[in-house]
C-alpha atoms as a PDB file:
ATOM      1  CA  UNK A   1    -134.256  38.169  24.372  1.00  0.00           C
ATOM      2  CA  UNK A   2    -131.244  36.364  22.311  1.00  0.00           C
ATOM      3  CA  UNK A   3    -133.618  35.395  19.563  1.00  0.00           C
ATOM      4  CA  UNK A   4    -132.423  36.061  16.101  1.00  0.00           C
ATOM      5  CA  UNK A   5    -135.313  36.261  13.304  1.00  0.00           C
ATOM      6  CA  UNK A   6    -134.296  35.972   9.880  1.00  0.00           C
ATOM      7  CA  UNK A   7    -136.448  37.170   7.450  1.00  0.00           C
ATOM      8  CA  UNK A   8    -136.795  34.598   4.393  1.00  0.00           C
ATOM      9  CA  UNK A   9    -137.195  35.740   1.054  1.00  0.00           C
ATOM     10  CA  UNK A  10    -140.921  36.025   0.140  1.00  0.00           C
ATOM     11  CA  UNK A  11    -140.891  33.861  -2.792  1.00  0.00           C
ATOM     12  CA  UNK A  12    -139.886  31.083  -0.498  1.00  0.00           C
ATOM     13  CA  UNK A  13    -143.366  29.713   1.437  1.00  0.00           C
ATOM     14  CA  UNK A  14    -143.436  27.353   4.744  1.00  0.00           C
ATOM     15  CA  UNK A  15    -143.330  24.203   3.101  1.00  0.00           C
ATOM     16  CA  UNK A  16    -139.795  25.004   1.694  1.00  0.00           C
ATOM     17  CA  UNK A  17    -138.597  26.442   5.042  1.00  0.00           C
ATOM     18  CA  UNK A  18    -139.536  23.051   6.406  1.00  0.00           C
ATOM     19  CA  UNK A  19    -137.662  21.220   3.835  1.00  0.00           C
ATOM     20  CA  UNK A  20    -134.727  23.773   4.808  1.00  0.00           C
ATOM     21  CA  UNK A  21    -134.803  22.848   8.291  1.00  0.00           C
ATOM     22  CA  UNK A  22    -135.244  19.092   7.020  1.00  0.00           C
ATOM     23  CA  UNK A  23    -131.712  19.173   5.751  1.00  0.00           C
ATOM     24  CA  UNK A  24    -129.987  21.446   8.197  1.00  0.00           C
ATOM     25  CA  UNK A  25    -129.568  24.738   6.104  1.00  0.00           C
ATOM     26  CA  UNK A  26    -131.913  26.671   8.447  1.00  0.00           C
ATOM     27  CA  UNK A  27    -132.064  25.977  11.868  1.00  0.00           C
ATOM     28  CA  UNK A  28    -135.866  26.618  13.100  1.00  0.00           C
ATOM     29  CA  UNK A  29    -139.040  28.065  11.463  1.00  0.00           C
ATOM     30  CA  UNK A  30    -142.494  28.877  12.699  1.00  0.00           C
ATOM     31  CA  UNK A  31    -145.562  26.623  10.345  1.00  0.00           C
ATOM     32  CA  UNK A  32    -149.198  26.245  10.878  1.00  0.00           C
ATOM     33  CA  UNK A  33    -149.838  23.033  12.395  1.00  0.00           C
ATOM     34  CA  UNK A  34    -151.667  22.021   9.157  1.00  0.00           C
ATOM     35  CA  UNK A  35    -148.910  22.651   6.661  1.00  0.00           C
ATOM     36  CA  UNK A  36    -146.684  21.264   9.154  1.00  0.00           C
ATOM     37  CA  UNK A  37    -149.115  17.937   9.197  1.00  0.00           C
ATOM     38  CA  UNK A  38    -149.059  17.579   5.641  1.00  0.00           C
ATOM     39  CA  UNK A  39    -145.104  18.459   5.017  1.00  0.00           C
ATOM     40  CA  UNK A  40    -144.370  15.743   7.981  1.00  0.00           C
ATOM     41  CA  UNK A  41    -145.209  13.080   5.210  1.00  0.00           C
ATOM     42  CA  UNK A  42    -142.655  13.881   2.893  1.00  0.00           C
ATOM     43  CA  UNK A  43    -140.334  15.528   5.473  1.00  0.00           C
ATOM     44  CA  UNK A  44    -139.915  12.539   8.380  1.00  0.00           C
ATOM     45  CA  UNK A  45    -136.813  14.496   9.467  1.00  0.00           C
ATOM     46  CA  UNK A  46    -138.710  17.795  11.834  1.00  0.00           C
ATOM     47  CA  UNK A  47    -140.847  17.819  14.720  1.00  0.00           C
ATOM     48  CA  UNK A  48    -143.280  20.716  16.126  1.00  0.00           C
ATOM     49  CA  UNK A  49    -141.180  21.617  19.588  1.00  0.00           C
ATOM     50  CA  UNK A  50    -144.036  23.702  20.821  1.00  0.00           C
ATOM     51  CA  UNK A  51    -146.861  25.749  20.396  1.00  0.00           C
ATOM     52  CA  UNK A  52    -146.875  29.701  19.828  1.00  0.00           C
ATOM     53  CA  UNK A  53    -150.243  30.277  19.318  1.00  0.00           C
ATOM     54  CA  UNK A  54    -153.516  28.164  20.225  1.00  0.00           C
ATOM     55  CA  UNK A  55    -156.510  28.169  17.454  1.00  0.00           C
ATOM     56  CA  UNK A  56    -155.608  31.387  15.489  1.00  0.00           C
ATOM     57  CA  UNK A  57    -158.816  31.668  12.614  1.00  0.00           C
ATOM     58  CA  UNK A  58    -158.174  31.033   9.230  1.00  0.00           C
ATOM     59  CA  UNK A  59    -160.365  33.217   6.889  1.00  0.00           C
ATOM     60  CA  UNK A  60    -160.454  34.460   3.089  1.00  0.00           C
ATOM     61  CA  UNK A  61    -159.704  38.094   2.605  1.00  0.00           C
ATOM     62  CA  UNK A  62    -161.715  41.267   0.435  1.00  0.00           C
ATOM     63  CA  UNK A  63    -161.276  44.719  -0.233  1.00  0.00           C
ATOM     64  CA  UNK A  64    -163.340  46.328   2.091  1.00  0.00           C
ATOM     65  CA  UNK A  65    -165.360  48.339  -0.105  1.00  0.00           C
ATOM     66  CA  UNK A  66    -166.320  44.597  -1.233  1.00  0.00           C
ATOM     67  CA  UNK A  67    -169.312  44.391   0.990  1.00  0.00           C
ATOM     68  CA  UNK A  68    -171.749  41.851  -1.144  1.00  0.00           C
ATOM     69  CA  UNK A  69    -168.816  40.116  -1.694  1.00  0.00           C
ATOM     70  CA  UNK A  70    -168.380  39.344   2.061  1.00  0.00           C
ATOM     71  CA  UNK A  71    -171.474  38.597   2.286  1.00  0.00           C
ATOM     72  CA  UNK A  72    -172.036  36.270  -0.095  1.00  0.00           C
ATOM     73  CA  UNK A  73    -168.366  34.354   1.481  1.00  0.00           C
ATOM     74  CA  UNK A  74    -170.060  34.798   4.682  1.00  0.00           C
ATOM     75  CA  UNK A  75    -173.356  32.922   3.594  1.00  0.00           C
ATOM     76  CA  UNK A  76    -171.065  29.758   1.678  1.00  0.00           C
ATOM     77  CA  UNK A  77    -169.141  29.258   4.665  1.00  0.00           C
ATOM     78  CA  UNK A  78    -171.859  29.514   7.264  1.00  0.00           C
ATOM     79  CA  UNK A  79    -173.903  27.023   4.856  1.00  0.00           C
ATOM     80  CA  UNK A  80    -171.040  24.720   5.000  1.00  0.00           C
ATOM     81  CA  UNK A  81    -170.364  24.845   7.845  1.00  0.00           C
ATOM     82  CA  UNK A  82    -174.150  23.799   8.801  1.00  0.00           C
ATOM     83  CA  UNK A  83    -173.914  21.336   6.006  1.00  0.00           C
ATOM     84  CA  UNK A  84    -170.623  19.929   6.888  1.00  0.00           C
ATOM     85  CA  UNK A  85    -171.006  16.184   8.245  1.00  0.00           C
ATOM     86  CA  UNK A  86    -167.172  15.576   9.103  1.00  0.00           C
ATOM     87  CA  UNK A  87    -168.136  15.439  13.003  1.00  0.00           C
ATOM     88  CA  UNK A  88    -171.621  12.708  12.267  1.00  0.00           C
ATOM     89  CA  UNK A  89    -171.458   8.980  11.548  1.00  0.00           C
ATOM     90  CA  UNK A  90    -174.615   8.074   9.276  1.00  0.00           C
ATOM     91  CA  UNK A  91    -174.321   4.907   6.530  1.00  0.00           C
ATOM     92  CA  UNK A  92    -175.486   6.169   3.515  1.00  0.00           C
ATOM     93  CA  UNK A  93    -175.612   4.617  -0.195  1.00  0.00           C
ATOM     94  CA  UNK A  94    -175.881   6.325  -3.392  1.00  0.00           C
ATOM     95  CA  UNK A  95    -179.529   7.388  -3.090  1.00  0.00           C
ATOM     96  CA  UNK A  96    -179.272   9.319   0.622  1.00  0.00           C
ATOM     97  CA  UNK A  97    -175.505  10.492  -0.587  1.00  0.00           C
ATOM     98  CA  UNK A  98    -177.376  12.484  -3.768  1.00  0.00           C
ATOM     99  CA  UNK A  99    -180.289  13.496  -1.346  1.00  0.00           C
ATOM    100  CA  UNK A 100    -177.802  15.333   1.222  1.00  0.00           C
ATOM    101  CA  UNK A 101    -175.478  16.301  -2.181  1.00  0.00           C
ATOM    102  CA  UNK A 102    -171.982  15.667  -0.305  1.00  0.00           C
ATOM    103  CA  UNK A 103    -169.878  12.397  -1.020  1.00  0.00           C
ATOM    104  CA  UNK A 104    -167.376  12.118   1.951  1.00  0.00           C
ATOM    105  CA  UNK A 105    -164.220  10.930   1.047  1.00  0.00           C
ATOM    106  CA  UNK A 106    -161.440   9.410   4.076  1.00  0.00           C
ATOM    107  CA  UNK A 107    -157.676   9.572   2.486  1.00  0.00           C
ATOM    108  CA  UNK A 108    -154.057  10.649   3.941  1.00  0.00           C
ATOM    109  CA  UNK A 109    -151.817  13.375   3.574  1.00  0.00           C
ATOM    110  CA  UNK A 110    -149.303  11.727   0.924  1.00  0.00           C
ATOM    111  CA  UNK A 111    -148.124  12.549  -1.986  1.00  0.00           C
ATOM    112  CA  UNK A 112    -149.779  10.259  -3.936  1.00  0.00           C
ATOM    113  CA  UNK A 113    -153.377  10.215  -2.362  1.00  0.00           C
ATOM    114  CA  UNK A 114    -154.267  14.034  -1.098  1.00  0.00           C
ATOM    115  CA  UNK A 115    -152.074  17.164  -0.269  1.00  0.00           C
ATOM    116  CA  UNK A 116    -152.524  20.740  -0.417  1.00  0.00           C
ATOM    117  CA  UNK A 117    -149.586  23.051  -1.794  1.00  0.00           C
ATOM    118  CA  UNK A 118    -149.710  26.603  -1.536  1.00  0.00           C
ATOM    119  CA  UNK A 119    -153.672  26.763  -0.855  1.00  0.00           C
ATOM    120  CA  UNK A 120    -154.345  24.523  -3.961  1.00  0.00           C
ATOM    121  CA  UNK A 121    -155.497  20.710  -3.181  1.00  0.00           C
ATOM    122  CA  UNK A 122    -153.382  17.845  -5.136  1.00  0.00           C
ATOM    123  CA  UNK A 123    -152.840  14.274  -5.562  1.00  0.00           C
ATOM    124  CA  UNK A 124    -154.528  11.403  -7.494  1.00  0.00           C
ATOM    125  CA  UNK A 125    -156.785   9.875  -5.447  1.00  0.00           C
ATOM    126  CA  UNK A 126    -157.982  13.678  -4.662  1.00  0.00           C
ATOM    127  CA  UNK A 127    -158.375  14.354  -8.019  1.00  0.00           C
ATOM    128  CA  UNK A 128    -160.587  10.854  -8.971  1.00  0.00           C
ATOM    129  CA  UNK A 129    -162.911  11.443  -6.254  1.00  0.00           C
ATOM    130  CA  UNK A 130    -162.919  15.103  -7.458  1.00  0.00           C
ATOM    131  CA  UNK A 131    -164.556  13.631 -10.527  1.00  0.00           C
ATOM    132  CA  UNK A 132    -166.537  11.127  -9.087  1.00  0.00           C
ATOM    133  CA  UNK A 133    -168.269  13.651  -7.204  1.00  0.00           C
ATOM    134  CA  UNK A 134    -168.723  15.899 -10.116  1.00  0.00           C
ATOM    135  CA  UNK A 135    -170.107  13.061 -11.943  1.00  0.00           C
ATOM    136  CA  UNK A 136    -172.824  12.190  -9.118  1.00  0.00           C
ATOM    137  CA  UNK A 137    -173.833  16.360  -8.766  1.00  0.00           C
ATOM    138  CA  UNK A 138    -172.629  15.995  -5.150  1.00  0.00           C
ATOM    139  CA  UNK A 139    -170.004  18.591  -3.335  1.00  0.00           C
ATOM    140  CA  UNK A 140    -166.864  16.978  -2.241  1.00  0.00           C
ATOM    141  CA  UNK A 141    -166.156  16.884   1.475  1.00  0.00           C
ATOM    142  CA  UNK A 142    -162.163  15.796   2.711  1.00  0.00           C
ATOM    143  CA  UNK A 143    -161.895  13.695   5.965  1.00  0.00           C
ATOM    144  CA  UNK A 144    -158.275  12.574   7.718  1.00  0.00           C
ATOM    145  CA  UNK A 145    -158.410  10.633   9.934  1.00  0.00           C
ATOM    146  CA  UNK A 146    -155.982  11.017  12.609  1.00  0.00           C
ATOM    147  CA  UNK A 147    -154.263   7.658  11.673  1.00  0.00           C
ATOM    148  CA  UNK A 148    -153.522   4.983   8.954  1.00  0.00           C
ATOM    149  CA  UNK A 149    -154.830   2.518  10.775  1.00  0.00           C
ATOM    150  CA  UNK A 150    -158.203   4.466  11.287  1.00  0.00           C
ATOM    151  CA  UNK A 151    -159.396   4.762   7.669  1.00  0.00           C
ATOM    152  CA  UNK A 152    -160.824   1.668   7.264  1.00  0.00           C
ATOM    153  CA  UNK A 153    -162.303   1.792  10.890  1.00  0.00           C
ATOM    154  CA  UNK A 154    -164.075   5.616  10.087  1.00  0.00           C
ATOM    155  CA  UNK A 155    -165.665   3.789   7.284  1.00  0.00           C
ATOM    156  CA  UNK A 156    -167.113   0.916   9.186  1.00  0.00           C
ATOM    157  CA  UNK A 157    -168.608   3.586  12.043  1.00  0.00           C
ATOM    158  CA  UNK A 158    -170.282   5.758   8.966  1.00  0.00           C
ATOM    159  CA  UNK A 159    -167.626   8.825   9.467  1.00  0.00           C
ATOM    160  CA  UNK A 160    -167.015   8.805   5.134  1.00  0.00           C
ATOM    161  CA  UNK A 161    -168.789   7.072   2.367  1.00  0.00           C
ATOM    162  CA  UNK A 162    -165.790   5.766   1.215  1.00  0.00           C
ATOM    163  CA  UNK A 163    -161.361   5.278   1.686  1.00  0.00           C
ATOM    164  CA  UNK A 164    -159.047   6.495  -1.112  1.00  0.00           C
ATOM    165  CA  UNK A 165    -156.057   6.407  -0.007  1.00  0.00           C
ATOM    166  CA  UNK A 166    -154.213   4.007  -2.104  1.00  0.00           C
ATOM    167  CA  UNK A 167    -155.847   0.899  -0.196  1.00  0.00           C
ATOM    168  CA  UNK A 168    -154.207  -2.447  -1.622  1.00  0.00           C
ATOM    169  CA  UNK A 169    -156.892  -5.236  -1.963  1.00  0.00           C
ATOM    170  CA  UNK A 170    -155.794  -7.924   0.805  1.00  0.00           C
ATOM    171  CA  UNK A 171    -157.430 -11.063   2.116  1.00  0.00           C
ATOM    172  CA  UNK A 172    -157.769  -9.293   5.464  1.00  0.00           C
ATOM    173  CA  UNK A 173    -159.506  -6.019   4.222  1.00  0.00           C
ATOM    174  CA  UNK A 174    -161.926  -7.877   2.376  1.00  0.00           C
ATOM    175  CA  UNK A 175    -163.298  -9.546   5.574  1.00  0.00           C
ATOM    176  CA  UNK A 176    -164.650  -6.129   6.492  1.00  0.00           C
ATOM    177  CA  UNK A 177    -164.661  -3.848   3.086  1.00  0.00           C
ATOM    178  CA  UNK A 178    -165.963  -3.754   0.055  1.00  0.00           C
ATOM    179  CA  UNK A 179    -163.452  -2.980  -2.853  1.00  0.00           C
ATOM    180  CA  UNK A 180    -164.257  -1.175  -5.852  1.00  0.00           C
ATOM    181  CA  UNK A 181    -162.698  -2.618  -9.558  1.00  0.00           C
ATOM    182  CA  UNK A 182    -159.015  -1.583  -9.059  1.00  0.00           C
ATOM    183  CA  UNK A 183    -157.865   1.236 -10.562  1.00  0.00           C
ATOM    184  CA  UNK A 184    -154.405   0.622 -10.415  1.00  0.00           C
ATOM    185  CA  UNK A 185    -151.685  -1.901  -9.933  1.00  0.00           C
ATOM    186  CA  UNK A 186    -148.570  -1.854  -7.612  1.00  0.00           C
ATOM    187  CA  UNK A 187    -145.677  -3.510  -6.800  1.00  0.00           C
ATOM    188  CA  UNK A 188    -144.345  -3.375  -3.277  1.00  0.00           C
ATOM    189  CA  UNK A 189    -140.567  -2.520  -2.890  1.00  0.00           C
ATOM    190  CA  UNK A 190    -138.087  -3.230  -0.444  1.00  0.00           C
ATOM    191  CA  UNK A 191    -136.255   0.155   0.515  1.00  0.00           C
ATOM    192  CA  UNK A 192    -132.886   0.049   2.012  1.00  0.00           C
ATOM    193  CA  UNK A 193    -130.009   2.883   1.828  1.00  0.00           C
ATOM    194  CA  UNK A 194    -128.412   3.136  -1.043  1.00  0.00           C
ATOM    195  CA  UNK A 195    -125.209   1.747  -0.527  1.00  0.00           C
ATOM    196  CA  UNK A 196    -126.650  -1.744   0.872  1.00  0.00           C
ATOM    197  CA  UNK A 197    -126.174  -5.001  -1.064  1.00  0.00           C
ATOM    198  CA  UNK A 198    -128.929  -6.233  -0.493  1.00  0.00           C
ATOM    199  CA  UNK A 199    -130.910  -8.193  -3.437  1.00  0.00           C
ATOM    200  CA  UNK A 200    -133.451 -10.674  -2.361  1.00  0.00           C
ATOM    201  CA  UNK A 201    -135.106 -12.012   0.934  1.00  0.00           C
ATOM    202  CA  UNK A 202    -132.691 -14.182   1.494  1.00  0.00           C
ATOM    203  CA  UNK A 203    -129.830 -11.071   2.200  1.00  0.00           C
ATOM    204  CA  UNK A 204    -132.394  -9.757   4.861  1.00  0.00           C
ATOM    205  CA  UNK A 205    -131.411 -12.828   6.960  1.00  0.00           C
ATOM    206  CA  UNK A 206    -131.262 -11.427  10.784  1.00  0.00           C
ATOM    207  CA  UNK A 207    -132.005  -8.073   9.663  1.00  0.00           C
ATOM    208  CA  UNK A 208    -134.895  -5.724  11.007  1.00  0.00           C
ATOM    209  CA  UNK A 209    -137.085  -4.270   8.880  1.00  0.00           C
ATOM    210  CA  UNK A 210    -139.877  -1.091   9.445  1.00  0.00           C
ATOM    211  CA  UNK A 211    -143.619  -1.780   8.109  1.00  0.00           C
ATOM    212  CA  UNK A 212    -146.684   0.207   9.767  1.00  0.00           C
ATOM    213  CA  UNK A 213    -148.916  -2.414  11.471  1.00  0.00           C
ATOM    214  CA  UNK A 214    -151.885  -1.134   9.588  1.00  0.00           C
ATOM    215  CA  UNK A 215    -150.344  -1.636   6.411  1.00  0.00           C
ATOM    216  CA  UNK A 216    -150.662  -4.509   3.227  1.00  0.00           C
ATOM    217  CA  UNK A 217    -147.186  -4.833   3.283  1.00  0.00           C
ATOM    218  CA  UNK A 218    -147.211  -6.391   7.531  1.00  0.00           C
ATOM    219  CA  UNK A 219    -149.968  -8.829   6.120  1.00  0.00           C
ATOM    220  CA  UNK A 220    -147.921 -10.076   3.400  1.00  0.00           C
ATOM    221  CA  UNK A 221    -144.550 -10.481   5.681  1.00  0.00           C
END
C-alpha cells in the first residue's frame, strides 16, 4: 500500500532504467525478463528480486481495420513457429541446412557477439552470420544457450549448425570442434581497478584473480 511509482519520462526505455538502478540514481524498476537477460551482461551490478507476472505474450500490433494484414502476420508466425527447430537436435551440413532453408546460429548476449536494443538485433558476430545466411538463401534462426559453457556442448548434440560467439581457437576446443579461418585476432587483457599498480604477472603474486571456467583465458592460466 506504501508503494511509490514514479513515472519515467517516455523517451527513456528499460534498458536505461536498468542502467539507472545500476548506479544507484533510481532505486527499483519493473523489465521483461528478456531485456533484463540481455542488460545483465553489460550491467553485472542488478538482480531480478521477483516475479510480477508469469508468461505474459509478446505479439506485433495493427490497426484493426488492418485485417489482411493480421492475417498475413498470423500465417509468418504460425509458419515459424512450425518451422522453428530451436527445441530439435539434428546434424546437418550445408546440403540438408539449404534443403530445410534455416542456418542455426548458438552465440551470447554480449556486446560484441549478439544483443537486441530497442526491438532492433545488434552486434558483430550477429551481423556476419546475418550475411552468411543471406549468402546461402537460408533464414536466420538465434539460439542462447542458457550458459557459456554450453555453446560448444549444443553444437556437439546437433541443437545449432554452428557457435559465434567470439570463440578463441585453443588446443582444447579443437579436440572436439572444428574452427573456421579466423576472422579476427585478439589479445587477452588483464583487468584490474583503476587505481592498481599492477604491470605484469609477476605483481599478481598471491593475488586472486576471476576467469569463467568455460573460458580460453582458464586454459591459458
Amino acid at each position: 500500500p506504501t508503494l511509490v511509482v514514479k513515472a519515467a519520462p517516455e523517451t527513456t526505455d528499460t534498458f536505461e532504467l536498468i542502467q539507472k538502478v545500476s548506479r544507484g540514481e533510481e532505486p527499483l524498476t519493473v523489465a521483461d525478463s528478456d531485456i533484463l537477460e540481455a542488460a545483465l551482461d553489460f550491467e553485472p551490478g542488478v538482480k531480478a528480486a521477483f516475479k510480477l507476472t508469469e508468461k505474459d505474450p509478446i505479439a506485433w500490433g495493427v490497426r484493426p481495420d488492418a485485417a489482411q494484414l493480421k492475417a498475413a502476420i498470423n500465417s509468418f508466425l504460425v509458419e515459424r513457429s512450425l518451422t522453428s527447430f530451436k527445441d530439435k537436435a539434428y546434424k546437418a551440413d550445408l546440403d540438408e541446412i539449404k534443403k530445410r532453408g534455416v542456418l542455426r546460429v548458438l552465440t551470447r548476449n554480449t556486446s560484441t557477439t549478439f544483443f537486441v536494443h530497442k526491438g532492433d538485433q545488434f552486434g558483430f558476430d550477429f551481423e556476419l552470420v546475418s550475411e552468411l545466411a543471406k549468402s546461402l538463401g537460408v533464414r536466420l534462426d538465434i539460439t542462447i544457450p542458457p550458459t557459456r559453457e554450453a555453446l560448444l556442448q549444443y553444437l556437439a548434440e546437433g541443437k545449432g549448425d554452428l557457435a559465434a560467439a567470439g570463440l578463441t581457437v585453443t588446443a582444447e576446443r579443437q579436440k572436439t570442434v572444428a574452427f573456421s579461418s579466423p576472422y579476427q585476432t585478439v589479445s587477452e587483457l588483464v583487468v584490474v581497478a583503476a587505481k592498481d599498480k599492477a604491470q605484469s604477472l609477476a605483481d599478481l603474486k598471491g593475488r586472486k584473480i576471476t576467469v569463467r571456467k568455460s573460458s580460453s583465458y582458464y586454459e591459458s592460466l
